[in-house]
Protein backbone atom coordinates (compact mmCIF):
# COMPACT_ATOMS: atom_id res chain seq x y z
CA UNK A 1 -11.79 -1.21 -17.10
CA UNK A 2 -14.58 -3.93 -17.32
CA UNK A 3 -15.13 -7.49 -18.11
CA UNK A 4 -17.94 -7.77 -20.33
CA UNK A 5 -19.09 -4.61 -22.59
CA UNK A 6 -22.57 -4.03 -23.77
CA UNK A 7 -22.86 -4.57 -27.57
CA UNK A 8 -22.79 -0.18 -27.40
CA UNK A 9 -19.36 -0.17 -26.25
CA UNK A 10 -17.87 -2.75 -27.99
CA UNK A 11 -18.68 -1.24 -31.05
CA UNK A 12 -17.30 2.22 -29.60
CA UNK A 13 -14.06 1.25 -29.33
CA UNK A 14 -13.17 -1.83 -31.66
CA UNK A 15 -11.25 0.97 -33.55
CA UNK A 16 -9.38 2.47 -31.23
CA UNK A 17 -8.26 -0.82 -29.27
CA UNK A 18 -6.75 -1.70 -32.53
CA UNK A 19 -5.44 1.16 -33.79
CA UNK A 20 -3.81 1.83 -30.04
CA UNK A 21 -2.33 -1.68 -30.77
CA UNK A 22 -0.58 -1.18 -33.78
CA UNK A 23 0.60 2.08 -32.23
CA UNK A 24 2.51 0.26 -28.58
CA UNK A 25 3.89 -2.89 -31.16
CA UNK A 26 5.65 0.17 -33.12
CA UNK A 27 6.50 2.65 -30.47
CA UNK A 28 5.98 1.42 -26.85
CA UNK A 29 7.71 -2.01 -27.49
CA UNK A 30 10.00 -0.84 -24.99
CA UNK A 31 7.91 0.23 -21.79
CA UNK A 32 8.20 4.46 -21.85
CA UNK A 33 9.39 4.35 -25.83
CA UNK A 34 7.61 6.61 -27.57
CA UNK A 35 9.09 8.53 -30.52
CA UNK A 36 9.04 12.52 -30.35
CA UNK A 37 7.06 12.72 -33.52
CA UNK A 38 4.44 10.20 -32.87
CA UNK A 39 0.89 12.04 -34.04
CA UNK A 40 -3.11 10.84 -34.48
CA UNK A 41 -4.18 8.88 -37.67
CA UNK A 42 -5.36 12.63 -39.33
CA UNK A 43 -1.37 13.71 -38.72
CA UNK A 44 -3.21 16.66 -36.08
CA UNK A 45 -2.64 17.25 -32.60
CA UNK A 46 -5.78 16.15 -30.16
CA UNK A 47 -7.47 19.61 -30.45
CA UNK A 48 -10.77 18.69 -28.30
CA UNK A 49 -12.11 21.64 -26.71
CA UNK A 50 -12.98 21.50 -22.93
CA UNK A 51 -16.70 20.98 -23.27
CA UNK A 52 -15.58 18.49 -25.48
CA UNK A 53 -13.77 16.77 -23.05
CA UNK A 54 -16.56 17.21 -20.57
CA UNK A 55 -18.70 15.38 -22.77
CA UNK A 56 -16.64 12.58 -23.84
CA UNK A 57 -16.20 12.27 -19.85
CA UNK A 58 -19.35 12.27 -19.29
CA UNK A 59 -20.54 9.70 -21.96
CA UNK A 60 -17.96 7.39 -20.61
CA UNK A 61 -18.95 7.37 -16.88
CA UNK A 62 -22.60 6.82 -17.73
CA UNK A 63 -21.77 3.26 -19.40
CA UNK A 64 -23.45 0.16 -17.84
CA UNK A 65 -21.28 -0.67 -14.00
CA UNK A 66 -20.53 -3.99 -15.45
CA UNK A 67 -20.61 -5.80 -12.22
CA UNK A 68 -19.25 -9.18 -14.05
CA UNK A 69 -15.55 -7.56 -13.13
CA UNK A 70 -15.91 -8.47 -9.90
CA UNK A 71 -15.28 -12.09 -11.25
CA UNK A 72 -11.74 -11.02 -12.37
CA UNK A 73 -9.65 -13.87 -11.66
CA UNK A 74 -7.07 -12.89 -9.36
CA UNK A 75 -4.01 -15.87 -9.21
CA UNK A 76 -1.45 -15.92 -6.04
CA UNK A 77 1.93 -17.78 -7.52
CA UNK A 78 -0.92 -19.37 -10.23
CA UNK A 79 -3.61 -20.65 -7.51
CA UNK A 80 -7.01 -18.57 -6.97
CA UNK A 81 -6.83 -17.78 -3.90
CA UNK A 82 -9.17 -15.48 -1.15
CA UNK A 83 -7.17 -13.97 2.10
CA UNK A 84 -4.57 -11.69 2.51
CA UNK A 85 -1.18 -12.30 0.36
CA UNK A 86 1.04 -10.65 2.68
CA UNK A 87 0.06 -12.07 6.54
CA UNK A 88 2.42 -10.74 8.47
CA UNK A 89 4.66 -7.76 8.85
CA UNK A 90 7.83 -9.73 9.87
CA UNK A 91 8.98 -12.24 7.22
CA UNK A 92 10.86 -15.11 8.58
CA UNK A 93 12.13 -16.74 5.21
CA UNK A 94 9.84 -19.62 5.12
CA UNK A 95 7.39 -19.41 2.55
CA UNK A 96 8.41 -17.88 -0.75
CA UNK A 97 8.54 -18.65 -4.85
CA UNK A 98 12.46 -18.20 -5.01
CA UNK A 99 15.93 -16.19 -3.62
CA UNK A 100 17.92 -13.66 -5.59
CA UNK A 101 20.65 -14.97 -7.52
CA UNK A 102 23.93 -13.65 -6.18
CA UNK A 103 26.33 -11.46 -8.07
CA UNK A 104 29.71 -12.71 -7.33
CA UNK A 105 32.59 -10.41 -5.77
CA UNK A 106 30.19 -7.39 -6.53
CA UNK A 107 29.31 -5.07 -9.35
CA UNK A 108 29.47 -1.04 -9.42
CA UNK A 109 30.13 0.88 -12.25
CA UNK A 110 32.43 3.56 -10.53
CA UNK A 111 32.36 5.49 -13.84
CA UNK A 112 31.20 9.72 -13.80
CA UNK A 113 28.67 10.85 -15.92
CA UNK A 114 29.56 11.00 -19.84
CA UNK A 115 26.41 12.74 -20.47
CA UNK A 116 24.85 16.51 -20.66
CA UNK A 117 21.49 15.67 -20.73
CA UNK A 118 19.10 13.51 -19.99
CA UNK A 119 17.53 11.11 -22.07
CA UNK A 120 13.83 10.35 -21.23
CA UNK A 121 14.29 10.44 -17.50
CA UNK A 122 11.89 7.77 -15.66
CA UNK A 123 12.37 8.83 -11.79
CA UNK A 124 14.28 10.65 -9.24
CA UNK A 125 14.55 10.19 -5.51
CA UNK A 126 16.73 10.56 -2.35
CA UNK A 127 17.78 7.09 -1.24
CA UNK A 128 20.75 7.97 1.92
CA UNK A 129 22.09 11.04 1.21
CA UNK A 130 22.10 11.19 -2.63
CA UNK A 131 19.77 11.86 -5.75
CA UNK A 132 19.11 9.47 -7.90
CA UNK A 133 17.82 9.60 -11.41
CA UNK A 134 16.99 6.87 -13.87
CA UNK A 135 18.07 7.93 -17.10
CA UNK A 136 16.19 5.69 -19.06
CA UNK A 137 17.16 6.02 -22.71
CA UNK A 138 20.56 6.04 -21.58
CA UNK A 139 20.37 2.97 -19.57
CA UNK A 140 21.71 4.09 -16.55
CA UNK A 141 21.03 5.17 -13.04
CA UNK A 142 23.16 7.77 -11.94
CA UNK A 143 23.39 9.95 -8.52
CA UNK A 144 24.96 13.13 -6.84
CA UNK A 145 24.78 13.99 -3.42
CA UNK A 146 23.73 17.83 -5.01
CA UNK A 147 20.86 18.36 -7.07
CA UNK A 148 22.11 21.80 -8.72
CA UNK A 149 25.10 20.10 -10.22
CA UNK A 150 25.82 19.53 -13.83
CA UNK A 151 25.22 16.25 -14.96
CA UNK A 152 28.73 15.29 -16.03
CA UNK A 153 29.16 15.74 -11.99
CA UNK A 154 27.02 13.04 -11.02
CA UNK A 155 28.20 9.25 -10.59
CA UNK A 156 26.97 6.69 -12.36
CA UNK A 157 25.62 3.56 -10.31
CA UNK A 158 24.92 0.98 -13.19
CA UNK A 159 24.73 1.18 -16.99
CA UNK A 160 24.22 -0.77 -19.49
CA UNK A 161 28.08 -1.49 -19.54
CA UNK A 162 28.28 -2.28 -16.01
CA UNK A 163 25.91 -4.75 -15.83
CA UNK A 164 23.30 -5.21 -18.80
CA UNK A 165 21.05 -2.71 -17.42
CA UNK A 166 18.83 -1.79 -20.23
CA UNK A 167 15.81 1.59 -20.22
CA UNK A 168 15.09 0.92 -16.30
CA UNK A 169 12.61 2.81 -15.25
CA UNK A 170 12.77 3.51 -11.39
CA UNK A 171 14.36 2.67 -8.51
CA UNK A 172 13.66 2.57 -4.63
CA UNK A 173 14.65 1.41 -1.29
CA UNK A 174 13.74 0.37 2.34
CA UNK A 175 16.76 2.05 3.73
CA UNK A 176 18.64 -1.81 3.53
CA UNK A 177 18.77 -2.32 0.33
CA UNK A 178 17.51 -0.68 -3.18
CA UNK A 179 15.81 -2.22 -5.64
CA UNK A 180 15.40 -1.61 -9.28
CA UNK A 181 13.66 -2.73 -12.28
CA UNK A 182 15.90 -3.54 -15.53
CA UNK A 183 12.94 -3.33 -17.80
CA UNK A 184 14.78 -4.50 -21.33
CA UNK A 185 15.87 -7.84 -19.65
CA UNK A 186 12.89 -8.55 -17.34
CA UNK A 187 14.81 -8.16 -14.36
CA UNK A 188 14.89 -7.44 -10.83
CA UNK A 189 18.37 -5.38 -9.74
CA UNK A 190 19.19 -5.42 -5.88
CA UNK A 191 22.21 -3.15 -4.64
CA UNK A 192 23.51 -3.25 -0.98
CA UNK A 193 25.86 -0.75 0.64
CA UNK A 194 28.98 -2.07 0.63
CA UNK A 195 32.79 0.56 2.25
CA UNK A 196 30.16 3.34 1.88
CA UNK A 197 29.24 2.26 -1.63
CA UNK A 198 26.17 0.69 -3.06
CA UNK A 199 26.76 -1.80 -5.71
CA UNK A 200 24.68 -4.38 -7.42
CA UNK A 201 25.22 -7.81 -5.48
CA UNK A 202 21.79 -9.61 -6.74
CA UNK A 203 19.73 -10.19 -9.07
CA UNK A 204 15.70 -11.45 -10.06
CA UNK A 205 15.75 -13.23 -13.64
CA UNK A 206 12.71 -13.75 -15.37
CA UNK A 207 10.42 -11.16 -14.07
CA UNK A 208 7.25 -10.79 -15.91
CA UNK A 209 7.70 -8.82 -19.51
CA UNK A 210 9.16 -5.55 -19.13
CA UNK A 211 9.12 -5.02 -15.19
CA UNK A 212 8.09 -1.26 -15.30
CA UNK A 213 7.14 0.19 -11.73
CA UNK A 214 8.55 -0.53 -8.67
CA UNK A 215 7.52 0.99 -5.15
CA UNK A 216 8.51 -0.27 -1.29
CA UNK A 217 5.60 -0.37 1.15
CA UNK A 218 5.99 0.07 4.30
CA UNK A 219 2.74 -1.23 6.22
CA UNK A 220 3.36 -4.13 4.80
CA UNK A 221 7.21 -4.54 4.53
CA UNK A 222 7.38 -5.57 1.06
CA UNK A 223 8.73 -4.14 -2.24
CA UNK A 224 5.78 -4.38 -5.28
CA UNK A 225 6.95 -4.56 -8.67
CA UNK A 226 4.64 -4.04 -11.81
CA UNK A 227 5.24 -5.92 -14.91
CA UNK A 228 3.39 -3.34 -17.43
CA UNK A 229 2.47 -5.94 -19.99
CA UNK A 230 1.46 -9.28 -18.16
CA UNK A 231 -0.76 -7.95 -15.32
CA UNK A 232 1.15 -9.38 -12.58
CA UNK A 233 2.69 -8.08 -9.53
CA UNK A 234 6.08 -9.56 -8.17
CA UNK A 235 6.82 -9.47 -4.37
CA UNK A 236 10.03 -9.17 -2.51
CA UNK A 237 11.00 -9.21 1.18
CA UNK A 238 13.81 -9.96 3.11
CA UNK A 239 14.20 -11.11 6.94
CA UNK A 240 14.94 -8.47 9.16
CA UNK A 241 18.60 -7.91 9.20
CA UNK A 242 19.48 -9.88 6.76
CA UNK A 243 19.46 -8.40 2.82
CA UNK A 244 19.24 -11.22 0.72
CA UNK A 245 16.06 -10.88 -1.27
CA UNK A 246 13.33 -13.18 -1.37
CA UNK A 247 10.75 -13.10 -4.27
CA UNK A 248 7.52 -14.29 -2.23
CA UNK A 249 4.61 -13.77 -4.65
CA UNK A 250 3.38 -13.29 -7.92
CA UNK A 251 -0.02 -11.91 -8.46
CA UNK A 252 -1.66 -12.12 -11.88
CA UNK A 253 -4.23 -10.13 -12.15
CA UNK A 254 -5.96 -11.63 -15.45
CA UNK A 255 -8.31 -8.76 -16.16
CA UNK A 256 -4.97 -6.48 -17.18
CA UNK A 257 -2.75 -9.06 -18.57
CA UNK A 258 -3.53 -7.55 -22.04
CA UNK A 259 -3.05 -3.75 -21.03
CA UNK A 260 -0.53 -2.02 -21.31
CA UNK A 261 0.00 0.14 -17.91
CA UNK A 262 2.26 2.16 -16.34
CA UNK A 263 1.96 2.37 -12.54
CA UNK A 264 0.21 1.55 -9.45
CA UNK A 265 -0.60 3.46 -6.64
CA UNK A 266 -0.83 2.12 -2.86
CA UNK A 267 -2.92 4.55 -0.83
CA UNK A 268 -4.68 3.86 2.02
CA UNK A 269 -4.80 -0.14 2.33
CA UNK A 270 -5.51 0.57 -1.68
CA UNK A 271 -3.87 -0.33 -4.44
CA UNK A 272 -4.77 1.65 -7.53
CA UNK A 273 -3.83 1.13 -11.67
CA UNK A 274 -4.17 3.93 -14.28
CA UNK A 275 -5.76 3.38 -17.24
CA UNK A 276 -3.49 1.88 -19.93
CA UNK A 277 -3.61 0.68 -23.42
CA UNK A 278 -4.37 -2.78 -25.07
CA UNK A 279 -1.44 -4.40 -25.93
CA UNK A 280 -2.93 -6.16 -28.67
CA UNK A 281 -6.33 -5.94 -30.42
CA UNK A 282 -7.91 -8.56 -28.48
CA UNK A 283 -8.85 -6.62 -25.36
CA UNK A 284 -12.22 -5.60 -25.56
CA UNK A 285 -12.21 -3.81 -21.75
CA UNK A 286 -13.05 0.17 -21.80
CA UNK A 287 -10.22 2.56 -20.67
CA UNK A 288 -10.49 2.78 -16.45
CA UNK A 289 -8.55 3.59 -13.17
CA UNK A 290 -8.90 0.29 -11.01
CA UNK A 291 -9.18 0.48 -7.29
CA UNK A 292 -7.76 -2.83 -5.34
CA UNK A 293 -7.04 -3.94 -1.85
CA UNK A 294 -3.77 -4.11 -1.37
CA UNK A 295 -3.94 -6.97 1.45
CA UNK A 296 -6.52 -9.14 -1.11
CA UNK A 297 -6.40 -7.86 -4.49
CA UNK A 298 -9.75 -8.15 -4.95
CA UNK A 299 -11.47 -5.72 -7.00
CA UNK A 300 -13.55 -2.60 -4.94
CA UNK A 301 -14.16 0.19 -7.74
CA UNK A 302 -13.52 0.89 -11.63
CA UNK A 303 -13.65 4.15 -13.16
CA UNK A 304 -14.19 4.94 -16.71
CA UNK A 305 -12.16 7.55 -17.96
CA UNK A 306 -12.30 9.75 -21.34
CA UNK A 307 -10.23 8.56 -23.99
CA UNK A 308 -8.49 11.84 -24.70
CA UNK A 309 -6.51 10.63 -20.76
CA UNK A 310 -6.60 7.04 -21.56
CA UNK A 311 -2.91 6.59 -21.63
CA UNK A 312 -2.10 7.45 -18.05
CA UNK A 313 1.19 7.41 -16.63
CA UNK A 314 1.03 7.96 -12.93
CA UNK A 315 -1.68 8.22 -9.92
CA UNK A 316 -0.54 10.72 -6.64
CA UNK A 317 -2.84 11.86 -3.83
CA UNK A 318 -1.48 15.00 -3.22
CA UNK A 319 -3.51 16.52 -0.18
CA UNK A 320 -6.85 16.46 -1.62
CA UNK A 321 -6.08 16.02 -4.51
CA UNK A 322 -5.67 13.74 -7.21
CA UNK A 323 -2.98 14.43 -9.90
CA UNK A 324 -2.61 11.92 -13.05
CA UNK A 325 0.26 12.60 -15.75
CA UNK A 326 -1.01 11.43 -18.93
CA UNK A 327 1.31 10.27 -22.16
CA UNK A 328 -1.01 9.34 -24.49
CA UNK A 329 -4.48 9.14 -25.80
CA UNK A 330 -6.50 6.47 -26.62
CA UNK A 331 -4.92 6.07 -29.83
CA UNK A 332 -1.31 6.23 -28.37
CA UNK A 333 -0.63 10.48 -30.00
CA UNK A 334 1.80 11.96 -27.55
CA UNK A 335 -0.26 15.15 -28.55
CA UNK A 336 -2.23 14.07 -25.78
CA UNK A 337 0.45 14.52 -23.20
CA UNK A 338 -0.57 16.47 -20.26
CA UNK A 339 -1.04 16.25 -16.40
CA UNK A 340 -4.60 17.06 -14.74
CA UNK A 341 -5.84 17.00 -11.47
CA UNK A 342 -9.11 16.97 -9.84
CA UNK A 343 -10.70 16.49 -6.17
CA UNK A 344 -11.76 12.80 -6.71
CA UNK A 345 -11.62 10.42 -9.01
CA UNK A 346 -15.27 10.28 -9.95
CA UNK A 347 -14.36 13.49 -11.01
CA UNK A 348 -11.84 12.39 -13.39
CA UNK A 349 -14.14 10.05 -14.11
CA UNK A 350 -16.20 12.07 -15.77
CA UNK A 351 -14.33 14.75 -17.34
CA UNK A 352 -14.38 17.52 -14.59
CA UNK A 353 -10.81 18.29 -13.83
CA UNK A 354 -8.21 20.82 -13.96
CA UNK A 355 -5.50 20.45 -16.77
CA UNK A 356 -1.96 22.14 -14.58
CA UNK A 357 0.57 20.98 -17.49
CA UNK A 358 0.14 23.75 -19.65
CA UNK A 359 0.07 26.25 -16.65
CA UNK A 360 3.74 25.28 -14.51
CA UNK A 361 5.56 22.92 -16.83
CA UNK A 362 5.68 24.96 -20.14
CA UNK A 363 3.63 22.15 -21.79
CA UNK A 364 4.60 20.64 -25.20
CA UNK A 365 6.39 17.25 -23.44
CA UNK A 366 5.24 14.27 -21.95
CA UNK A 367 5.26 14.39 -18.14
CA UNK A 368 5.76 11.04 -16.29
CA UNK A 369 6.33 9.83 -13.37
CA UNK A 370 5.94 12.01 -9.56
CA UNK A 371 7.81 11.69 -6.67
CA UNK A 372 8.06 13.48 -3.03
CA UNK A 373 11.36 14.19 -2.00
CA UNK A 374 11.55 16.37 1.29
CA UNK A 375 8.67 17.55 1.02
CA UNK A 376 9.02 18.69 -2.67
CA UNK A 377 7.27 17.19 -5.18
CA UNK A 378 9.29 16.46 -8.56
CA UNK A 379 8.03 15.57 -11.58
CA UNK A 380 10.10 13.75 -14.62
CA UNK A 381 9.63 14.85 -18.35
CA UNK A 382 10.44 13.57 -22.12
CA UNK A 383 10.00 14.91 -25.71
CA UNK A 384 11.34 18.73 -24.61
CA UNK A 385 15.16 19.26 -25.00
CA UNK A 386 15.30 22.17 -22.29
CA UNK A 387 13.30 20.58 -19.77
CA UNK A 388 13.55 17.01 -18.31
CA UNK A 389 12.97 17.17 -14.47
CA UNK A 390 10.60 20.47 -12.67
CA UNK A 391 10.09 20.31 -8.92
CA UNK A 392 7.01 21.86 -7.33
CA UNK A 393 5.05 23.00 -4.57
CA UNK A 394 1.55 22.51 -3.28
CA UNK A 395 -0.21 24.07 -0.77
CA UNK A 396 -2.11 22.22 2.51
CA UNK A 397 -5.36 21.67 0.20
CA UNK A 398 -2.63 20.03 -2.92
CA UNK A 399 -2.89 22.60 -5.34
CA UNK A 400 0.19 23.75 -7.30
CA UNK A 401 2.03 26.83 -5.88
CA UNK A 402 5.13 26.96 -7.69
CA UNK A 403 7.41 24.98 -10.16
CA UNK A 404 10.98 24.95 -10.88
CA UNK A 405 12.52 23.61 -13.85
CA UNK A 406 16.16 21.55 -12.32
CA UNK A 407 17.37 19.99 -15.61
């Protein structure tokens, strides 16, 4: 994604910007809401064949480089700024926007599982001895200590009845306290283990618009959460023993605070961002994977990507490979849906890559978000009513050995 398009380009994709707009203020007002019989404009599925797709990749990646992005402004807690956000590993409570408001007594829902099925699950994980699983459309996160379970086993951490919690989409931890975004209410949820028990005992108001991604680093100590429609990144730490949450930075990273996207990815010191959508007509940026550093946001590499995979979802480097689950098109059709994978991302780039949806998922839904549990990958689904969350295997190179559908 690029700051200033050649007069080629702009023409190129004036359409689809704003027909992809009209498309997320009808069916993505809501961070992963997309209904199950959203189509193109012609009412057909994306049909492209794969030299097709080659093409299309190609054409992209041999636009101008557009070196004026490397003027993006980048804005620490609203200041340009140029050295390292996070400067050193051990936080000492000094410097920071804001703390956590404080839930008083403490708040747990304590309820089982009312539920089936899923509803447009988000994320799973293993945070101390349990599963959990954001259940988005049911706004709730619930958890089981046993994966093979039925559903209406599994204990149900916070809901929408518990606490306001309202289509969150993930939720992680740094083994002292777990932290998840309540993307409905712009919030920041923080639960501490309390007689054996976590429960919800603060919370972050006012965080961004529609908090959507949320991932703990450790290098750097700090818990990164993505707010999928302003471009800015919200940063928590805490002093060592001690939970109580600090909110330390905001980065605002103007060049996607009109796009619509998903996830980040921290690999390697780097801090990547799928390619999203505009959230209104106004953007004028071609569809791209953006490559960061994580210590200076500052911008290293942009990759154009085809428009058929323009509404990504998720970014894993998966031995040596690169996987990317895909939701939409350029023009927001689920149709789209798929999950590819490729050596590089220059490959990507340009079109060459393997499409592995089709092959070990059964195909038809829209895959999400990936996560490594154990050493098991797991993958989270919508759209499919027999099929919400598949685990699978890769072997030492990353390709895809095996897949197992769990719910």
């Amino acid at each position: 994604m690029i700051y200033f398009l050649n007069t080629y380009n702009k023409s190129r994709h004036t359409f689809s910007h704003l027909l992809s707009a009209l498309l997320l203020v009808t069916i993505t007002l809501s961070g992963c809401k997309y209904s199950s019989d959203t189509v193109t404009s012609s009412g057909q599925a994306d049909t492209a064949s794969e030299a097709d797709m080659t093409k299309a990749g190609t054409e992209v990646s041999n636009n101008d480089t557009y070196e004026e992005a490397d003027n993006t402004t980048i804005l620490n807690n609203g200041e340009p700024f140029d050295g390292s956000v996070i400067l050193n590993d051990n936080f000492d409570g000094s410097d920071y926007i804001r703390m956590s408001e404080l839930v008083e007594g403490s708040s747990v829902s304590n309820s089982i599982n009312i539920y089936p099925t899923l509803s447009v699950p988000t994320d799973i994980t293993f945070i101390d001895g349990n599963y959990y699983i954001v259940d988005c459309y049911h706004s709730q996160i619930i958890y089981n200590d046993d994966l093979t379970s039925p559903l209406t086993d599994w204990f149900v951490l916070t809901d929408n009845a518990s606490s306001g919690y309202s289509l969150g989409h993930t939720i992680v931890s740094d083994g002292s306290v777990m932290l998840a975004d309540d993307t409905e209410n712009n919030r920041v949820l923080v639960f501490e283990k309390r007689s054996d028990e976590y429960t919800l005992t603060q919370i972050f108001n006012e965080i961004g618009n529609k908090p959507h991604y949320i991932v703990y680093n450790k290098d750097t100590d700090a818990f990164y959460c993505w707010s999928s429609y302003s471009g800015e990144m919200y940063i928590f730490r805490h002093k060592e023993n001690d939970t109580r949450m600090y909110l330390t930075n905001v980065i605002t990273i103007q060049r996607l605070s009109d796009t619509y996207v998903r996830s980040f990815t921290i690999n390697d010191g780097d801090l990547y961002f799928v390619s999203g959508l505009p959230a209104d007509g106004s953007s004028n940026y071609a569809s791209q994977i953006l490559k960061y550093d994580l210590y200076s946001f500052s911008r290293k590499e942009s990759y154009n990507v085809p428009d058929n995979i323009a509404g990504m979802v998720q970014l894993e480097h998966i031995g040596d490979m690169f996987y990317i689950t895909v939701s939409t098109d350029i023009y927001g059709n689920q149709d789209a849906a798929t999950m590819i994978c490729a050596p590089s991302i220059e490959d990507i780039s340009s079109g060459n890559y393997e499409t592995v949806y089709d092959k070990y998922f059964v195909g038809g839904g829209t895959p999400y978000y990936m996560g490594l549990i154990n050493d098991t990958w797991y993958l989270t689904e919508h759209r499919l009513t027999d099929h919400a969350i598949w685990s699978f295997d890769t072997d030492t190179s990353g390709h895809i050995t095996s897949s197992t559908a769990i719910y």
